[in-house]
Protein backbone atom coordinates (compact mmCIF):
# COMPACT_ATOMS: atom_id res chain seq x y z
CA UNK A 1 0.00 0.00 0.00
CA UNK A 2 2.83 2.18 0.77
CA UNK A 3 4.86 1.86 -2.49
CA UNK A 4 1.14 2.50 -4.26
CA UNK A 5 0.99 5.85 -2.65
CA UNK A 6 4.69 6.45 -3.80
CA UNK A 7 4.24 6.04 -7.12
CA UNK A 8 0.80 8.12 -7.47
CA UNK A 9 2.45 11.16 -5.94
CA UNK A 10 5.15 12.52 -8.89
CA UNK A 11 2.09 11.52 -11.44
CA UNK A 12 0.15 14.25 -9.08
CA UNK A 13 2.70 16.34 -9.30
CA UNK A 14 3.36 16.38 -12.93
CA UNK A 15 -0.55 16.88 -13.94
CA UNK A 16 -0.53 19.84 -11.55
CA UNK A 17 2.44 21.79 -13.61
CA UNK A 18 0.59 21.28 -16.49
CA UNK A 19 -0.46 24.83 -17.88
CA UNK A 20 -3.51 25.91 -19.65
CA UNK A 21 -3.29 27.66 -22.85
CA UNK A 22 -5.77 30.50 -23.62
CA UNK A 23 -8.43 30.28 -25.67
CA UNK A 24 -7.54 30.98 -29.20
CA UNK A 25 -10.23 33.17 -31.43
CA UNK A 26 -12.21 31.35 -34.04
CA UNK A 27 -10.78 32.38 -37.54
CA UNK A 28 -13.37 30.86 -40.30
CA UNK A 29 -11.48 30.00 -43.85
CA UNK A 30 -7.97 29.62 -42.77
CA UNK A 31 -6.97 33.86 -42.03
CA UNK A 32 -7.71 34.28 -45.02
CA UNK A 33 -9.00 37.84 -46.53
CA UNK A 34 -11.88 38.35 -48.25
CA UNK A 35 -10.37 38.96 -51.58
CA UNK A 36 -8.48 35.66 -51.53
CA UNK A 37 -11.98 33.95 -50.91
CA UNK A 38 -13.41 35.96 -53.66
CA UNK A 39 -10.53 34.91 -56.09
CA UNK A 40 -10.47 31.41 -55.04
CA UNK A 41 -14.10 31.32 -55.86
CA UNK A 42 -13.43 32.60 -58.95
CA UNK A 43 -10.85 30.25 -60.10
CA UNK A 44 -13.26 27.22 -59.16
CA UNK A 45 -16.13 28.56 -61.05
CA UNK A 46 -13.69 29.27 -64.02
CA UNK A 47 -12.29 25.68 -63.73
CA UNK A 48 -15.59 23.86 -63.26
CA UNK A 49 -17.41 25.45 -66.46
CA UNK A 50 -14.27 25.47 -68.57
CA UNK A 51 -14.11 21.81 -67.66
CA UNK A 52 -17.80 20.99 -68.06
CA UNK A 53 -17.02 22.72 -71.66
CA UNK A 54 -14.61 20.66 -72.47
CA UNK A 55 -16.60 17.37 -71.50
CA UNK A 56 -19.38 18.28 -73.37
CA UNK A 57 -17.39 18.69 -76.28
CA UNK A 58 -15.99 15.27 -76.29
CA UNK A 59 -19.08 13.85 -75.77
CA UNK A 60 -20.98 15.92 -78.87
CA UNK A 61 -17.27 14.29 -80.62
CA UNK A 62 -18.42 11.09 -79.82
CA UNK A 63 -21.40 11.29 -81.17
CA UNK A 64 -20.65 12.99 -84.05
CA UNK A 65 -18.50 9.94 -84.71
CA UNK A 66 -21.17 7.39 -83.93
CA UNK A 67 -23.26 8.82 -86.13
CA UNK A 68 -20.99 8.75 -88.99
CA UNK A 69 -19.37 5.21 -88.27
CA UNK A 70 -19.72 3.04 -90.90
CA UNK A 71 -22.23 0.31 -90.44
């Protein structure tokens, strides 16, 4: 019982110099500004309809070629 009490005491001892940190502020989208959000928004909607663009063009190619395949 003794060498139980022992070892529980630097385990006390240790949790009690543990520090708290303060509370940090919440920052919503990284720190980023507003115009780097705005621009980043732009770029996506530039990529996604330049890409959807794209795929519909190789699909109207495909079926441009289907429809002239010979049979």
């Amino acid at each position: 019982m003794l060498d139980e009490q022992t070892n529980d005491q630097p385990h006390k001892q240790a949790h009690e110099q543990v520090t708290e940190l303060p509370p940090r502020e919440a920052s919503f989208g990284g720190g980023m500004s507003e115009r780097h959000k705005e621009r980043g928004a732009s770029w996506r909607v530039f990529i996604y309809i330049a890409g959807s663009h794209l795929l519909l063009a190789f699909m109207a190619l495909l079926f441009y070629l289907g429809s002239h395949a010979g049979k």
